[in-house]
Protein backbone atom coordinates (compact mmCIF):
# COMPACT_ATOMS: atom_id res chain seq x y z
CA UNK A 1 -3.00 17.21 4.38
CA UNK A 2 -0.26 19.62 2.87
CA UNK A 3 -0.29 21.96 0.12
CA UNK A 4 0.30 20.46 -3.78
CA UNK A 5 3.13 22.26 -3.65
CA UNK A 6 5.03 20.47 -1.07
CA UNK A 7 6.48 17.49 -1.04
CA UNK A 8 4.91 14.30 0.08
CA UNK A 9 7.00 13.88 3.31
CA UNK A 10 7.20 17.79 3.78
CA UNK A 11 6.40 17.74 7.64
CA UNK A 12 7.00 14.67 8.03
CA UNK A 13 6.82 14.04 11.81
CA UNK A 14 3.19 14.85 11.94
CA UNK A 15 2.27 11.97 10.02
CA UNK A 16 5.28 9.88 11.39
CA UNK A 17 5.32 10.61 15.29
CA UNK A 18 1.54 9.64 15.77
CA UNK A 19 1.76 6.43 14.33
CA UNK A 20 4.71 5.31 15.64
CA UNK A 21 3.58 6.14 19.46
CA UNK A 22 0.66 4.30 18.68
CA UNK A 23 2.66 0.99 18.63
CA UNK A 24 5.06 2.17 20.99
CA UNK A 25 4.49 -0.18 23.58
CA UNK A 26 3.35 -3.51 21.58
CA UNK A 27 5.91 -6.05 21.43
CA UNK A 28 5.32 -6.59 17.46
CA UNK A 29 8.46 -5.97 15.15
CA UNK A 30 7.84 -2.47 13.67
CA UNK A 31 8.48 -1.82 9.70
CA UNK A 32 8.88 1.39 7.64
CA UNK A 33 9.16 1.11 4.02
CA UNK A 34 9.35 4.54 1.96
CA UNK A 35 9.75 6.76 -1.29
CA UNK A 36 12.40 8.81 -2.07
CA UNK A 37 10.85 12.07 -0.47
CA UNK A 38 11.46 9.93 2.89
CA UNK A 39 15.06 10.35 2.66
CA UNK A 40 15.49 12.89 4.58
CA UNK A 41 18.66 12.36 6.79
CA UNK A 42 16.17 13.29 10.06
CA UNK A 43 14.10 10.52 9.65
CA UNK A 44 16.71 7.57 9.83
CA UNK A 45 17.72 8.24 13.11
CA UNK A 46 14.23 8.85 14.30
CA UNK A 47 13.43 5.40 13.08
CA UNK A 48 16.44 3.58 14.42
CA UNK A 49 15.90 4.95 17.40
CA UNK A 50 12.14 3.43 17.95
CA UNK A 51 13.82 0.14 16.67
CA UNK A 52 12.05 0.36 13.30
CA UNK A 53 13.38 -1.65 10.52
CA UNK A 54 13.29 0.57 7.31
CA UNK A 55 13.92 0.16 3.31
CA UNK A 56 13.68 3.96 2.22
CA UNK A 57 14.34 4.49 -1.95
CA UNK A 58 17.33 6.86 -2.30
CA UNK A 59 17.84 9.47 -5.23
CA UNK A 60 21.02 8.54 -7.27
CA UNK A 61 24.00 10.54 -7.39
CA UNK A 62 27.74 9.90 -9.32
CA UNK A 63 28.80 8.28 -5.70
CA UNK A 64 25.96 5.73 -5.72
CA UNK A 65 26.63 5.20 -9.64
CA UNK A 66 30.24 4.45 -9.40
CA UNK A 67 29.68 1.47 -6.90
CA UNK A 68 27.80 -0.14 -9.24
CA UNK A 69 29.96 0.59 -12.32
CA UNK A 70 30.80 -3.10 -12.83
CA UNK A 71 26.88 -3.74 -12.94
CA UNK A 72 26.48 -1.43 -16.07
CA UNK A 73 27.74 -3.10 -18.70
CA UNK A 74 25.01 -4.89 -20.95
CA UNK A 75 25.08 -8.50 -20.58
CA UNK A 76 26.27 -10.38 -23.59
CA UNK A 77 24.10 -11.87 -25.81
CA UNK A 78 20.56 -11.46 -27.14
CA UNK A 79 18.08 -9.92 -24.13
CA UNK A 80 15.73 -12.60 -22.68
CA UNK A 81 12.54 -11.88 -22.36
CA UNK A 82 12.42 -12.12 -18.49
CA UNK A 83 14.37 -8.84 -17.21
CA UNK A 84 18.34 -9.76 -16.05
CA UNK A 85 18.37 -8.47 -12.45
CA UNK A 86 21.88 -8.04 -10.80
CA UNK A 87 22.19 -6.85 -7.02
CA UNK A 88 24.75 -4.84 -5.18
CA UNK A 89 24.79 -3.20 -1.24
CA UNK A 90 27.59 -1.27 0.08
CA UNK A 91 28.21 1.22 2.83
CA UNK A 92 27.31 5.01 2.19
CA UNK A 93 27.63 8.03 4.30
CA UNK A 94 26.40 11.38 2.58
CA UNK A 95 27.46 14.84 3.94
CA UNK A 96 24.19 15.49 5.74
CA UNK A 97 23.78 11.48 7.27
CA UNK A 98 25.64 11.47 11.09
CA UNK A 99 27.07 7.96 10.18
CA UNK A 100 27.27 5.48 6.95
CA UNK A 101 24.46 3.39 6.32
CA UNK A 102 23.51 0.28 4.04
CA UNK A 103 22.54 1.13 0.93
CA UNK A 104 21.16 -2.01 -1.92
CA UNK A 105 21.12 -1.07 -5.57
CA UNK A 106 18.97 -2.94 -7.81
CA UNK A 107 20.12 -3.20 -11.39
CA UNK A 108 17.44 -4.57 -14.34
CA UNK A 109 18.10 -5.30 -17.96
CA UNK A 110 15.00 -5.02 -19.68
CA UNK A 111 14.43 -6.46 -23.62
CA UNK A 112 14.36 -3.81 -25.75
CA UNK A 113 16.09 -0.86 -23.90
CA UNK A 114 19.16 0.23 -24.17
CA UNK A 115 20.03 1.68 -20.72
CA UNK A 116 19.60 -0.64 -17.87
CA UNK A 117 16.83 0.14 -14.78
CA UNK A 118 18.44 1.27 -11.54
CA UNK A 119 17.50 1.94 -8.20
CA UNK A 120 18.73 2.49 -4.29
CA UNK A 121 17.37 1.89 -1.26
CA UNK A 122 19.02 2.88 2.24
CA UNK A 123 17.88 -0.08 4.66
CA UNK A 124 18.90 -1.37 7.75
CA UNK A 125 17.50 -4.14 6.94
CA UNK A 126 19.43 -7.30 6.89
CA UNK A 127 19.47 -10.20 4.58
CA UNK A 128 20.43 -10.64 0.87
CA UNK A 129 20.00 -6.99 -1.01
CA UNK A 130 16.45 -9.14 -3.27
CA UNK A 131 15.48 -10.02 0.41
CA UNK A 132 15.59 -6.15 0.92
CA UNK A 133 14.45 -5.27 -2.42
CA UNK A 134 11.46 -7.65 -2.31
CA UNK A 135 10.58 -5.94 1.05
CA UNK A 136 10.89 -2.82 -0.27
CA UNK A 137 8.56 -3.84 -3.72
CA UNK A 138 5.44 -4.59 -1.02
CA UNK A 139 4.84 -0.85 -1.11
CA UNK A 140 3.28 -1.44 -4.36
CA UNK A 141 0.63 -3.57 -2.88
CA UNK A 142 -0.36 -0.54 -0.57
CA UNK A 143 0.34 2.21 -4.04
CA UNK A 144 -2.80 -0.57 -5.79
CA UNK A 145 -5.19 0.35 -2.94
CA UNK A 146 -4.50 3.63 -2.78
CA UNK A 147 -5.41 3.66 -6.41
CA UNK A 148 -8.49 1.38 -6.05
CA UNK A 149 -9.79 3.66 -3.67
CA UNK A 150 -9.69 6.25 -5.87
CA UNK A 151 -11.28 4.90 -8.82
CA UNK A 152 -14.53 3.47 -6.83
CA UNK A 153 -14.48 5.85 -4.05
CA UNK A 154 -13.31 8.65 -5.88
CA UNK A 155 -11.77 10.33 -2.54
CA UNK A 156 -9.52 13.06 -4.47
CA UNK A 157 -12.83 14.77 -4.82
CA UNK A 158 -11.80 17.09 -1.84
CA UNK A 159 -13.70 20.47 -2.83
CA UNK A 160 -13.89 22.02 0.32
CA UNK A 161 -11.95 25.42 0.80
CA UNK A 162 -10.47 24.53 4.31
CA UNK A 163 -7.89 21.65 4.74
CA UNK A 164 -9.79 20.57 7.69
CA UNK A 165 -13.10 20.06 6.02
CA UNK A 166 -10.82 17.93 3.60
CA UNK A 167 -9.49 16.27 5.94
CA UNK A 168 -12.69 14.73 7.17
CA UNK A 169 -13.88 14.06 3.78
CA UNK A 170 -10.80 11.77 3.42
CA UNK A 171 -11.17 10.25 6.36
CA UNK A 172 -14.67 9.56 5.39
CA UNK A 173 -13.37 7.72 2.30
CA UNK A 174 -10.90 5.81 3.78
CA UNK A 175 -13.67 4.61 6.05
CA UNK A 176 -16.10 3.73 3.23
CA UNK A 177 -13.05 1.89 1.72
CA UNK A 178 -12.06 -0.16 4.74
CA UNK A 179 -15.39 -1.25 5.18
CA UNK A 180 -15.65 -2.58 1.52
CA UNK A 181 -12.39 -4.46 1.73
CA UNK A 182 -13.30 -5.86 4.86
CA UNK A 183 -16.76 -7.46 3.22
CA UNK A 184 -14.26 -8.67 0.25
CA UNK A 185 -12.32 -10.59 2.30
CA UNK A 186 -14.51 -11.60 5.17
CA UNK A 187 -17.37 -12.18 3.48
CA UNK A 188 -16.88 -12.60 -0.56
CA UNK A 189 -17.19 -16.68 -1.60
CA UNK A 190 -14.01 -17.58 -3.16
CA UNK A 191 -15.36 -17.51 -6.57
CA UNK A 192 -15.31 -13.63 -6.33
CA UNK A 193 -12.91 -12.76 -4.07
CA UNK A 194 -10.78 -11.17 -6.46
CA UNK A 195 -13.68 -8.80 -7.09
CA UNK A 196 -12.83 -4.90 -7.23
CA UNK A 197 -14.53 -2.19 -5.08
CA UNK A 198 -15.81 -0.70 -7.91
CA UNK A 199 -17.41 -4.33 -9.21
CA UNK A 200 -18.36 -4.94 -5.83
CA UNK A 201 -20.04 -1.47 -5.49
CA UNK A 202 -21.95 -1.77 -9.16
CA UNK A 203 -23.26 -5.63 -8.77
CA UNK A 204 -23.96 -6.18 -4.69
CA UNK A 205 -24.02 -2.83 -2.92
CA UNK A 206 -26.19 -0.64 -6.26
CA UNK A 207 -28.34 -3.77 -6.76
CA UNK A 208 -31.80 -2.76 -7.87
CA UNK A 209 -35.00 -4.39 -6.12
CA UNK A 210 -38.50 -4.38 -6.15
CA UNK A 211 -39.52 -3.38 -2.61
CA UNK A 212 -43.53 -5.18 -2.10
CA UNK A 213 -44.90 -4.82 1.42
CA UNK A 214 -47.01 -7.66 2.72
CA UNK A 215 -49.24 -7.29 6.19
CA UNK A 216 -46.85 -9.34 7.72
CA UNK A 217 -43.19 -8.74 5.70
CA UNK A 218 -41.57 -7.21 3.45
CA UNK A 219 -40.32 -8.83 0.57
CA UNK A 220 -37.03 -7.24 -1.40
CA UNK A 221 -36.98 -8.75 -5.33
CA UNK A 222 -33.75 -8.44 -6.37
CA UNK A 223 -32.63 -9.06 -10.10
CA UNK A 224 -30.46 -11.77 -10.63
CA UNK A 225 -28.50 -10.91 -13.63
CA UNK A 226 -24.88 -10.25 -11.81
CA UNK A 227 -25.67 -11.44 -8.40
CA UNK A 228 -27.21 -15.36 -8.65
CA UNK A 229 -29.77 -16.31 -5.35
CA UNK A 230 -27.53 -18.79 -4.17
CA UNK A 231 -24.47 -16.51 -4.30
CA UNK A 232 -26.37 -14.07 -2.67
CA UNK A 233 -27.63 -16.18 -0.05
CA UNK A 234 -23.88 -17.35 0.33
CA UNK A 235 -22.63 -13.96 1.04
CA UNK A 236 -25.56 -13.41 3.62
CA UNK A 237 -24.92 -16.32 5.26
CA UNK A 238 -21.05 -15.65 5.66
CA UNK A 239 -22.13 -11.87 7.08
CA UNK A 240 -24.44 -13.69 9.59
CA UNK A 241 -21.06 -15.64 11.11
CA UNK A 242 -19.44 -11.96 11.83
CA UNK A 243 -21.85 -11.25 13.96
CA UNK A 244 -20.76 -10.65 17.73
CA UNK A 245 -21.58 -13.74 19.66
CA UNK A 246 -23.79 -12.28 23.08
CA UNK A 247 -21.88 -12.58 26.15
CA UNK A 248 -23.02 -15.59 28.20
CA UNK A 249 -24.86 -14.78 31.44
CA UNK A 250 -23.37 -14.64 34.46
């Protein structure tokens, strides 16, 4: 954790350097994908050099601007309501960069706005600049989860006074978080897969039930206004398959 008055990637290698000698050794192709306060002219090398493949959004500048100048003049006609996208990649090499790099600049007419959408991304990626771009739009997926977990988690509630005590509060959350989205997608019937944490926390996980002891059981009556007996049953029954199989004996 940093202070709020950093940027996101402020000490970056802490975060970075971890991670990446984690999957050091695997033979699996490695990925880095990035904001704008990744591009930081340290961190490209670092990545090429562990062989990571990397789409990293880069703040404009007049440079960047003029190499898309044909791209920013509004196509003729009346605006469609789908956006008009137009692509462009070139070769860029800023003062502070030890060589030029690919850079793919994304530009988007939208219906009803007068100035056109634009952005970069430094890559060494190859492929068509969408190809790029479309890699680049996945970190939105990740951005959606982040924000799911903090709407039925609530894990920006980090009121300790030492970052440390924070930081194992978050780590907390992010556990609590996995655990859900595991259960959505291992265990979930397809009918409500596409169930939130925070609808899967209110109708399965805060059920209310009737708790009646018997000599020989216990019986749990649970209401079956948002969770039907057979769906419950259903999700039981998938849980049940997770379970580790014993090892044979030997």
């Amino acid at each position: 954790m940093r202070n709020g008055n950093v940027a996101s990637a402020d000490d970056w290698r802490s975060v970075l350097e971890p991670v990446v000698a984690r999957y050091r050794t695997r033979k699996i192709k490695r990925y880095f994908r990035g904001d704008a306060a990744f591009a930081d002219p340290e961190i490209y090398p670092f990545l090429e050099a562990e062989d990571y493949l990397y789409a990293i959004r880069l703040p404009a500048n007049p440079v960047s601007y003029r190499e898309i100048q044909h791209l920013m003049t509004r196509p003729v006609g009346r605006p469609p309501a789908k956006p008009i996208v137009q692509y462009h990649d070139f070769t860029y090499q800023a003062a502070t960069w030890d060589k030029a790099r690919r850079v793919v600049a994304k530009v988007e007419w939208h219906q009803d706005e007068l100035f056109p959408r634009v952005g970069f991304l430094v890559t060494n990626l190859g492929g068509g600049a969408a190809r790029v771009t479309w890699f680049y739009n996945g970190r939105g997926t990740a951005e959606q989860c982040i924000k799911e977990g903090k709407v039925a988690l609530n894990w920006t509630r980090l009121s300790c006074h030492d970052f440390v005590d924070n930081q194992v509060r978050l780590q907390l959350f992010a556990l609590a978080y996995n655990l859900g989205n595991f259960l959505r997608r291992l265990a979930l019937p397809t009918s409500v897969k596409h169930w939130t944490l925070t609808t899967l926390r209110d109708k399965l996980i805060k059920i209310g039930a009737k708790v009646i002891h018997h000599a020989r059981q216990v019986v749990f009556q649970l209401a079956e206004v948002t969770i039907p007996r057979g769906l419950f049953a259903a999700i039981l029954r998938r849980i049940e398959r997770l379970r580790l199989l014993a090892p044979a004996p030997t």
